[in-house]
PDB file of N, CA and C in Angstrom:
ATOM      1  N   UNK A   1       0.822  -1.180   0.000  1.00  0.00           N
ATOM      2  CA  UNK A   1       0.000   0.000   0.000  1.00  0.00           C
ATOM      3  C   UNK A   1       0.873   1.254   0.000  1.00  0.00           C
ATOM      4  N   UNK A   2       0.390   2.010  -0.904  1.00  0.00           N
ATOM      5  CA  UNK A   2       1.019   3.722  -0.931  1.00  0.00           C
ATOM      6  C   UNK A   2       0.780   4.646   0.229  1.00  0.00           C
ATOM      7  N   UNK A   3       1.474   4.968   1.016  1.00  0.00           N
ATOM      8  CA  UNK A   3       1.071   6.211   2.269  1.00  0.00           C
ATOM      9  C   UNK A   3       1.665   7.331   1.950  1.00  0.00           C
ATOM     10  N   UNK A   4       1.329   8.209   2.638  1.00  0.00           N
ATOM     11  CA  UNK A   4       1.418   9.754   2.125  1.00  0.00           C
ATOM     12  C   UNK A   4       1.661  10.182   3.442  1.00  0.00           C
ATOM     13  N   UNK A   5       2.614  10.730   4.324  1.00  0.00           N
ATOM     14  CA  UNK A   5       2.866  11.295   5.107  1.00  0.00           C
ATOM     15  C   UNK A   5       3.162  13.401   5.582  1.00  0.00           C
ATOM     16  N   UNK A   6       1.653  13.657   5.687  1.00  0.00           N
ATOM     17  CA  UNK A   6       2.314  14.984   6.111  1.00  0.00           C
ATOM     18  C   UNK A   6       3.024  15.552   7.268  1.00  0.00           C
ATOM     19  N   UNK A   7       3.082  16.873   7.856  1.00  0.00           N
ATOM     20  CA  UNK A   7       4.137  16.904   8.973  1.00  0.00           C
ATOM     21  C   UNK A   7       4.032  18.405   8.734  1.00  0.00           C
ATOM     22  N   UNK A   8       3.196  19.022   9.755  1.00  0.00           N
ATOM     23  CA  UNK A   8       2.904  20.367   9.783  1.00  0.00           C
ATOM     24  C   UNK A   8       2.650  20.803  11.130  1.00  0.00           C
ATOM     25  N   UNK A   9       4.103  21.157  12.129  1.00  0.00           N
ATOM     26  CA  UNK A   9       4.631  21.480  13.155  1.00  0.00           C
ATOM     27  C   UNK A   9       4.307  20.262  13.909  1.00  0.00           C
ATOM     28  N   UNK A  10       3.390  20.427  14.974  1.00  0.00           N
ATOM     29  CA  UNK A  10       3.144  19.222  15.592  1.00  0.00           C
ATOM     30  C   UNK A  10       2.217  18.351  15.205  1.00  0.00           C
ATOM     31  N   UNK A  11       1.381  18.210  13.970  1.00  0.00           N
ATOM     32  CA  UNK A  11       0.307  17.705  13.433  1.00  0.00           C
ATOM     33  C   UNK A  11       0.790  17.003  12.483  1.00  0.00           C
ATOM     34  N   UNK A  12       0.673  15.262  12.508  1.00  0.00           N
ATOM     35  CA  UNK A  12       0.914  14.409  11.392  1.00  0.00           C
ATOM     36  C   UNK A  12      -0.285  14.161  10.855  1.00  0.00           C
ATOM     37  N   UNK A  13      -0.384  14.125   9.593  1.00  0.00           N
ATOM     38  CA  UNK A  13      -1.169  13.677   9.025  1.00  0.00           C
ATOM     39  C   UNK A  13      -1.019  12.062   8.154  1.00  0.00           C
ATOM     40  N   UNK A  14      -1.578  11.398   8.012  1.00  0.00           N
ATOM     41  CA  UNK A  14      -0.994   9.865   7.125  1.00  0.00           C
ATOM     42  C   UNK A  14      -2.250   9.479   6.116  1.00  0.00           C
ATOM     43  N   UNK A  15      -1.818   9.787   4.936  1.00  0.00           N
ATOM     44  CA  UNK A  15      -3.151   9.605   3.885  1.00  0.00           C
ATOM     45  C   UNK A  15      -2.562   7.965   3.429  1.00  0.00           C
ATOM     46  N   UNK A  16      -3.561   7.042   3.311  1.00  0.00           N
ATOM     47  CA  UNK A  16      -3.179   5.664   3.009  1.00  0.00           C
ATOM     48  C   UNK A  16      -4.329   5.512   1.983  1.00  0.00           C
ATOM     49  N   UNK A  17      -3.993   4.407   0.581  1.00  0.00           N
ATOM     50  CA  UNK A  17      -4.854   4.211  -0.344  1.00  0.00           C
ATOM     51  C   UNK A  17      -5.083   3.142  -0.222  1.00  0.00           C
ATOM     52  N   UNK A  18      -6.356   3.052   0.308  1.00  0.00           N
ATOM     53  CA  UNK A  18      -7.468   1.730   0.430  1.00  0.00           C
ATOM     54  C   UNK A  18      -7.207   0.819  -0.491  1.00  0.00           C
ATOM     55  N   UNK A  19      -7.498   1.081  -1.908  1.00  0.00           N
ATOM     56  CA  UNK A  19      -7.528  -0.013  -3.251  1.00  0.00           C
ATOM     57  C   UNK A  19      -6.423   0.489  -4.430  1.00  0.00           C
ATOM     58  N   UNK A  20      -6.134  -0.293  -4.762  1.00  0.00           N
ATOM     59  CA  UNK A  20      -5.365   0.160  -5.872  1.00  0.00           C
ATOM     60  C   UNK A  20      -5.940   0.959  -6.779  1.00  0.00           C
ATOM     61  N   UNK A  21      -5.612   1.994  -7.457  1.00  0.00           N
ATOM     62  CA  UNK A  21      -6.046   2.699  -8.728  1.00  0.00           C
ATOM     63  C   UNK A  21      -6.185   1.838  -9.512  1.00  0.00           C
ATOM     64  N   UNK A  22      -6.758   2.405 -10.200  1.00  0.00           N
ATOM     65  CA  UNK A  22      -7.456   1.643 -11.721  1.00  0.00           C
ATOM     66  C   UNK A  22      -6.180   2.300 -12.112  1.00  0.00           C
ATOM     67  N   UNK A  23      -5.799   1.517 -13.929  1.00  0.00           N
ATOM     68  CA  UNK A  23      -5.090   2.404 -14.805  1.00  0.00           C
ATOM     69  C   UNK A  23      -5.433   3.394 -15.682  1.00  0.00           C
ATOM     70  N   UNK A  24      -5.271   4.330 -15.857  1.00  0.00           N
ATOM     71  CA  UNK A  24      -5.868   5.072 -16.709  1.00  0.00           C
ATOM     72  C   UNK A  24      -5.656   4.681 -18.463  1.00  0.00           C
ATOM     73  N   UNK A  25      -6.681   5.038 -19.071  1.00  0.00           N
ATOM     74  CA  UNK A  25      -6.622   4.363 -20.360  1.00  0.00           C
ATOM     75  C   UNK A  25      -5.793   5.613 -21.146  1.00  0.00           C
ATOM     76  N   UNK A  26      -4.644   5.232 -22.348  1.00  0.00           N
ATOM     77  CA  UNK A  26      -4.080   5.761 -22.715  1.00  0.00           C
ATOM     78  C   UNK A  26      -4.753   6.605 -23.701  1.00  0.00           C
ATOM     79  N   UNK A  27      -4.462   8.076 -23.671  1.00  0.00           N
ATOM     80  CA  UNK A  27      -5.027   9.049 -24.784  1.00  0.00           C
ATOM     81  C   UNK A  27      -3.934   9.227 -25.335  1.00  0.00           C
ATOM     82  N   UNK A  28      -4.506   9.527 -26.615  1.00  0.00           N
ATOM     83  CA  UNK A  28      -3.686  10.742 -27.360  1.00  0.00           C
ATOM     84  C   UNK A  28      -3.405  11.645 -27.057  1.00  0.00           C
ATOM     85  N   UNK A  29      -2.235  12.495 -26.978  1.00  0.00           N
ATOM     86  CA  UNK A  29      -1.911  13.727 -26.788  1.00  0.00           C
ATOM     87  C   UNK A  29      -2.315  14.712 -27.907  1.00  0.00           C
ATOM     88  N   UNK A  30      -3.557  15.739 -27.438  1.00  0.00           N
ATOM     89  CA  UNK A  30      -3.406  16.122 -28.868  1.00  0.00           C
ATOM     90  C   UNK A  30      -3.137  17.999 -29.072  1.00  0.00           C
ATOM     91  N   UNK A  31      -2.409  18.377 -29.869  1.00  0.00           N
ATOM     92  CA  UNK A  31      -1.401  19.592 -29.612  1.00  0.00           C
ATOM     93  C   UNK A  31      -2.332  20.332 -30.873  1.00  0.00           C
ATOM     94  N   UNK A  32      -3.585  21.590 -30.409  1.00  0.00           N
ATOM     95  CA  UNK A  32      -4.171  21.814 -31.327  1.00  0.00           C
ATOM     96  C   UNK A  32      -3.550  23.246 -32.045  1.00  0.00           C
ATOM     97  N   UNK A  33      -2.199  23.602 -31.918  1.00  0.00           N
ATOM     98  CA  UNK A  33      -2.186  24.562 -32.354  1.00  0.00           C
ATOM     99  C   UNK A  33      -0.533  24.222 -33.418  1.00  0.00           C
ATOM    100  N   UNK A  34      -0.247  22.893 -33.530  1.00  0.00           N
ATOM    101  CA  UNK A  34       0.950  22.283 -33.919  1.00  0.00           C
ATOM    102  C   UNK A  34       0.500  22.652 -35.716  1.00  0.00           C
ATOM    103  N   UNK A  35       1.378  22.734 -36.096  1.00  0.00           N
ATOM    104  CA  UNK A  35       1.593  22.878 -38.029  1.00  0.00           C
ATOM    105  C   UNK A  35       2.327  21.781 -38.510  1.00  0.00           C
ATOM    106  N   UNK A  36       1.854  21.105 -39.326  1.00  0.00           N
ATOM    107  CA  UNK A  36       2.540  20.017 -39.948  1.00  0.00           C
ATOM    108  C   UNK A  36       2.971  20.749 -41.636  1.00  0.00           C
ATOM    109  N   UNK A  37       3.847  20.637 -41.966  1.00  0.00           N
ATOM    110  CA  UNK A  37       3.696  21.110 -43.227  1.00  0.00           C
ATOM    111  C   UNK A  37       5.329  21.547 -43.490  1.00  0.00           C
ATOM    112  N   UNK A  38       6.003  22.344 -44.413  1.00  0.00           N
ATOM    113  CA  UNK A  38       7.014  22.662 -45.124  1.00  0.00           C
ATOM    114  C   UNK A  38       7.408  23.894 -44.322  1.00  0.00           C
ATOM    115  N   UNK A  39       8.496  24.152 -43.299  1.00  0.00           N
ATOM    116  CA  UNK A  39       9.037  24.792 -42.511  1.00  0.00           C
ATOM    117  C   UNK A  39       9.052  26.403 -43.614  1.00  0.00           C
ATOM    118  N   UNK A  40       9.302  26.369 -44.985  1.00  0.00           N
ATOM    119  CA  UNK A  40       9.315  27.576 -45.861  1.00  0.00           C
ATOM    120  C   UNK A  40       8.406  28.128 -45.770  1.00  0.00           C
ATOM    121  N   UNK A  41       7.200  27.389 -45.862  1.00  0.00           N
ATOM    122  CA  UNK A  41       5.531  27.957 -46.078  1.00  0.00           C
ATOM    123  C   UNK A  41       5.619  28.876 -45.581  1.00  0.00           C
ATOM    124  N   UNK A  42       5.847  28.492 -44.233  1.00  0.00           N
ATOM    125  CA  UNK A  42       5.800  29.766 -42.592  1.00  0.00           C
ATOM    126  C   UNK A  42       5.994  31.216 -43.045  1.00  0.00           C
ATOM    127  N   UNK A  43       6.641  30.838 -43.491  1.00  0.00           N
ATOM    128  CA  UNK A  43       7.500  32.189 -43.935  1.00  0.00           C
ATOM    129  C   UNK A  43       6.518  33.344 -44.617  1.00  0.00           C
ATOM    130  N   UNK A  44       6.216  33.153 -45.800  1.00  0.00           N
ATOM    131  CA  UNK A  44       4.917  33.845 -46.437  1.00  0.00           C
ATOM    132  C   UNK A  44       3.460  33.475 -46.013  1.00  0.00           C
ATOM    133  N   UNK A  45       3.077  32.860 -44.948  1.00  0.00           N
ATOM    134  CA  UNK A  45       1.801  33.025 -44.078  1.00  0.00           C
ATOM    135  C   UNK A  45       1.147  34.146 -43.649  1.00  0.00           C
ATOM    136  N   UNK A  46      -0.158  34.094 -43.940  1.00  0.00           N
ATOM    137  CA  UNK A  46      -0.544  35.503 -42.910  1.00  0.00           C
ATOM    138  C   UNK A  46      -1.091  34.759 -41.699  1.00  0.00           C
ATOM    139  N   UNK A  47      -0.806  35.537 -40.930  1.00  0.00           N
ATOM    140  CA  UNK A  47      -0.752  35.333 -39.774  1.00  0.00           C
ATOM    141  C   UNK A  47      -2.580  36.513 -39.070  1.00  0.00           C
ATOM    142  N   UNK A  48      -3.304  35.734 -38.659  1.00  0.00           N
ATOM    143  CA  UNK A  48      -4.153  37.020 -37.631  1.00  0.00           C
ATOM    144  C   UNK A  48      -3.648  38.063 -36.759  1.00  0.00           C
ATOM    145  N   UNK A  49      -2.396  38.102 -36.124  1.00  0.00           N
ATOM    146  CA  UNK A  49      -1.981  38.996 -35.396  1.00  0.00           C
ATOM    147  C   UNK A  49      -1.091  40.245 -36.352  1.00  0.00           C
ATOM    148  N   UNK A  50      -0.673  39.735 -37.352  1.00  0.00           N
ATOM    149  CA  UNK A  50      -0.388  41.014 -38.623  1.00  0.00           C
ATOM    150  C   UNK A  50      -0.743  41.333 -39.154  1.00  0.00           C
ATOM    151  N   UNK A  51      -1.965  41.133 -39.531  1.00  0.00           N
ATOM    152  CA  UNK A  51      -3.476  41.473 -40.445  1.00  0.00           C
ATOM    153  C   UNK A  51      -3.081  43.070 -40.548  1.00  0.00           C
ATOM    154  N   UNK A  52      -2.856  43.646 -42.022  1.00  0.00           N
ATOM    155  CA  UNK A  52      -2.951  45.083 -41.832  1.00  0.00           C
ATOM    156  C   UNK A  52      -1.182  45.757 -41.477  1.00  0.00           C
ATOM    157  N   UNK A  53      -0.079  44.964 -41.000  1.00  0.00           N
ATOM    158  CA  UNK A  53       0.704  45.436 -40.497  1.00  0.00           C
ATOM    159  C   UNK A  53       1.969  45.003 -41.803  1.00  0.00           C
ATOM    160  N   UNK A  54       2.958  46.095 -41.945  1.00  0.00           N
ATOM    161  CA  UNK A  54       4.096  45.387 -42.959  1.00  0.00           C
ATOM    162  C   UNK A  54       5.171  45.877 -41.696  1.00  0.00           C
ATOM    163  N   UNK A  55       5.740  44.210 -41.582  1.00  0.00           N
ATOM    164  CA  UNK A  55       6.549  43.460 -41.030  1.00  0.00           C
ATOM    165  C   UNK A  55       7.963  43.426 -42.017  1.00  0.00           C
TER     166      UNK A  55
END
């Protein structure tokens, strides 16, 4: 069993886990702002935050 011991001046605390955890089921990580594509492209993109602006 896993215990958890706190210790806050004279006050122990001892958290103990009854049952084992379940496992959690594996997700995907998913990264919604990632670009897949040709590192050049980038380059001549417009972008929303330059809308209007010469960079």
């Amino acid at each position: 069993m896993r215990r958890t011991e706190i210790k806050r001046g004279r006050v122990e605390l001892c958290i103990v886990r009854k049952t084992k955890a379940a496992r959690a089921k594996t997700v995907p990580r998913t990264l919604p702002n990632l670009i897949v594509g040709d590192a050049n492209a980038l380059i001549h993109m417009e972008w929303p935050w330059t809308a209007g602006r010469d960079l």
